[in-house]
C-alpha atoms as a PDB file:
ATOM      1  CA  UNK A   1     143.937 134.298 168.644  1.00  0.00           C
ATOM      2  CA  UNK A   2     141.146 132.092 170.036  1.00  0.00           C
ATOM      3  CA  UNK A   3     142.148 128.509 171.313  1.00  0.00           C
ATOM      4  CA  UNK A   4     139.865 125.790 171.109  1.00  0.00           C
ATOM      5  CA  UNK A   5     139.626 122.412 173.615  1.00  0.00           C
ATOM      6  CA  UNK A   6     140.629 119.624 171.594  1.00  0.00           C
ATOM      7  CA  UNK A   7     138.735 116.398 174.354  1.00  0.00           C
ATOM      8  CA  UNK A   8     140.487 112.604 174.117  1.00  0.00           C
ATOM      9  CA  UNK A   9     137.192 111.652 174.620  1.00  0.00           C
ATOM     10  CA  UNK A  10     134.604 110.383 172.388  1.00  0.00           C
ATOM     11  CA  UNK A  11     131.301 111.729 172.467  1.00  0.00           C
ATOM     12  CA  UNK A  12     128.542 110.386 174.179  1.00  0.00           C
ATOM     13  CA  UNK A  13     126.692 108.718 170.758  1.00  0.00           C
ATOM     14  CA  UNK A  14     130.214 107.570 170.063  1.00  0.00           C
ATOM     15  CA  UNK A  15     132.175 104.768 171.203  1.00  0.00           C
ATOM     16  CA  UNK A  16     134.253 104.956 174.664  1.00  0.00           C
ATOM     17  CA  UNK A  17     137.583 104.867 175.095  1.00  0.00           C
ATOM     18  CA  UNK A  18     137.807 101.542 176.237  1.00  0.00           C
ATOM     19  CA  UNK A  19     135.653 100.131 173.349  1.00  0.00           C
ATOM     20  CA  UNK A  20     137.391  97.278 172.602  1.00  0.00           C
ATOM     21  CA  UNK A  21     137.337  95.716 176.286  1.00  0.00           C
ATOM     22  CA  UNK A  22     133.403  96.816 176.261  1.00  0.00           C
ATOM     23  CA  UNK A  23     132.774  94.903 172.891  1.00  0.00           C
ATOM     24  CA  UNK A  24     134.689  92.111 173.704  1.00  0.00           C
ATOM     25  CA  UNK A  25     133.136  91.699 177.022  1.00  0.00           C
ATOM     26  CA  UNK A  26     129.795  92.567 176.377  1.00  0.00           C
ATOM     27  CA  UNK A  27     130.047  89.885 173.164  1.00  0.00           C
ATOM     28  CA  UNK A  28     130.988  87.204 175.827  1.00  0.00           C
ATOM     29  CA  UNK A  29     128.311  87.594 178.077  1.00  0.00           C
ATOM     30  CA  UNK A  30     125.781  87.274 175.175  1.00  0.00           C
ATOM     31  CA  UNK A  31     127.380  84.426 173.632  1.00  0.00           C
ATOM     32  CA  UNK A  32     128.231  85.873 170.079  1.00  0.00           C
ATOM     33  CA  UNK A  33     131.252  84.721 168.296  1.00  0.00           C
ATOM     34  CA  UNK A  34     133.329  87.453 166.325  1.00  0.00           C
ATOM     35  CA  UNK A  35     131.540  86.152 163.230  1.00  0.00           C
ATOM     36  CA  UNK A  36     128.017  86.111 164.482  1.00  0.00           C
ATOM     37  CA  UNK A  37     128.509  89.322 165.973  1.00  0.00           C
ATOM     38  CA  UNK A  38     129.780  90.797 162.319  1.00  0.00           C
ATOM     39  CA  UNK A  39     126.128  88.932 160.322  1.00  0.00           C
ATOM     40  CA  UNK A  40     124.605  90.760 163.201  1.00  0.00           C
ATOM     41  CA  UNK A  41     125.920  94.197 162.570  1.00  0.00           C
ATOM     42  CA  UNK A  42     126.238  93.546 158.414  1.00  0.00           C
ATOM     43  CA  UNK A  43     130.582  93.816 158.932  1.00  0.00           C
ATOM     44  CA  UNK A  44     133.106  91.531 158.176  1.00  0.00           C
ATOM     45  CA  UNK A  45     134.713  89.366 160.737  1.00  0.00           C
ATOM     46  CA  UNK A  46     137.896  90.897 160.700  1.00  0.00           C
ATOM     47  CA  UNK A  47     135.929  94.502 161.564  1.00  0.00           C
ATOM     48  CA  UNK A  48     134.816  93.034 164.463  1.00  0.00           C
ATOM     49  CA  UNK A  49     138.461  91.332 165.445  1.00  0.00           C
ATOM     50  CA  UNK A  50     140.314  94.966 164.706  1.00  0.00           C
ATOM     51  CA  UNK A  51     137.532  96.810 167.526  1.00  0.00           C
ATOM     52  CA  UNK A  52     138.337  94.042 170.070  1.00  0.00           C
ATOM     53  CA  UNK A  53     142.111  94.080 169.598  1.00  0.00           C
ATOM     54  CA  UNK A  54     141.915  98.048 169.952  1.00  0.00           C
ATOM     55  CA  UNK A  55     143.392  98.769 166.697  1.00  0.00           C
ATOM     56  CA  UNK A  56     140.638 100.458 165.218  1.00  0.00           C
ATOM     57  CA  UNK A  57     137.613 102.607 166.766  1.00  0.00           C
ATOM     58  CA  UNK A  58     133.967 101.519 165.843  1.00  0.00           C
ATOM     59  CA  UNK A  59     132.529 104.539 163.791  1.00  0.00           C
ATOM     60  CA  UNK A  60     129.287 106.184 165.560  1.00  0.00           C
ATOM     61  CA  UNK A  61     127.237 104.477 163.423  1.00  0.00           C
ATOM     62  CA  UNK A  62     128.470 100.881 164.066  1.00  0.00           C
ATOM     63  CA  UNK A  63     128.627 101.895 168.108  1.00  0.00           C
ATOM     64  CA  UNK A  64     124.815 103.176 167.496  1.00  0.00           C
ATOM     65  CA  UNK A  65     124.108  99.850 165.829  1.00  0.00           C
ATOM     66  CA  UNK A  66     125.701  97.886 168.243  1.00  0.00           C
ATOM     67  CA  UNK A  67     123.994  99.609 170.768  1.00  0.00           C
ATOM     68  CA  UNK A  68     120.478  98.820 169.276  1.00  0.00           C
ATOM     69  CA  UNK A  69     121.803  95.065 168.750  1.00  0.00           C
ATOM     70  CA  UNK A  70     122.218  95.358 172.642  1.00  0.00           C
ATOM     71  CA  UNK A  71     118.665  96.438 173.191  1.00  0.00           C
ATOM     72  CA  UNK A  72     116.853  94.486 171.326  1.00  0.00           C
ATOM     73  CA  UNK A  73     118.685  90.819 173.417  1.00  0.00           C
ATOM     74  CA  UNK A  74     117.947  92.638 176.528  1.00  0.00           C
ATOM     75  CA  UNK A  75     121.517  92.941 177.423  1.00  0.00           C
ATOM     76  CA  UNK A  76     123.029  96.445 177.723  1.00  0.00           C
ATOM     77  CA  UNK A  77     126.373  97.196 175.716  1.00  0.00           C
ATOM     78  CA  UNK A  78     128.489  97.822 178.974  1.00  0.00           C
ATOM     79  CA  UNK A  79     127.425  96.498 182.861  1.00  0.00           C
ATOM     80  CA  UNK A  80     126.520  98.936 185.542  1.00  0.00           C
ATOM     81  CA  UNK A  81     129.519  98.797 187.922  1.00  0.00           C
ATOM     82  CA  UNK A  82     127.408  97.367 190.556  1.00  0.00           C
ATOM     83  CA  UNK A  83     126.642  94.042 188.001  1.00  0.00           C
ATOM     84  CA  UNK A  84     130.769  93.627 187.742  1.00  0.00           C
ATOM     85  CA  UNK A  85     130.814  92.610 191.795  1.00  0.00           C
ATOM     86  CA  UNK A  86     130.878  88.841 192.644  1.00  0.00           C
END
């Protein structure tokens, strides 16, 4: 009987673990409100509210399209470790 790996993790093209701190944060630092953030990404507010309180994940193809909304203001989705120093 073969056993597969079952990983916690989510794939790279998915969204991390700690999504809903990443969002959150990242959505500061741009200065997008939940609702602006939601006309951004074509969701309702309370999507957006539900991935920043952790109870739901972003699907890969919100996380993709967050990522491109990311890109295109110049501001990556999560900071480099070294940008999180003061």
């Amino acid at each position: 009987m073969a056993m597969h790996a079952v990983t916690p993790t989510s794939s790279p093209a998915g969204p991390p673990a700690d999504a809903a701190k990443v969002i959150r944060e990242w959505r500061g630092r741009v200065g997008l409100t939940q609702e602006g953030l939601a006309q951004a990404l074509n969701v309702t507010f309370s999507t957006v509210s539900r991935w920043e309180n952790g109870h739901v994940q972003p699907s890969k193809l919100a996380w993709r399209a967050l990522q491109q909304l990311a890109a295109s203001l110049g501001t990556p989705i999560a900071s480099p470790p070294a940008d999180r120093a003061s």
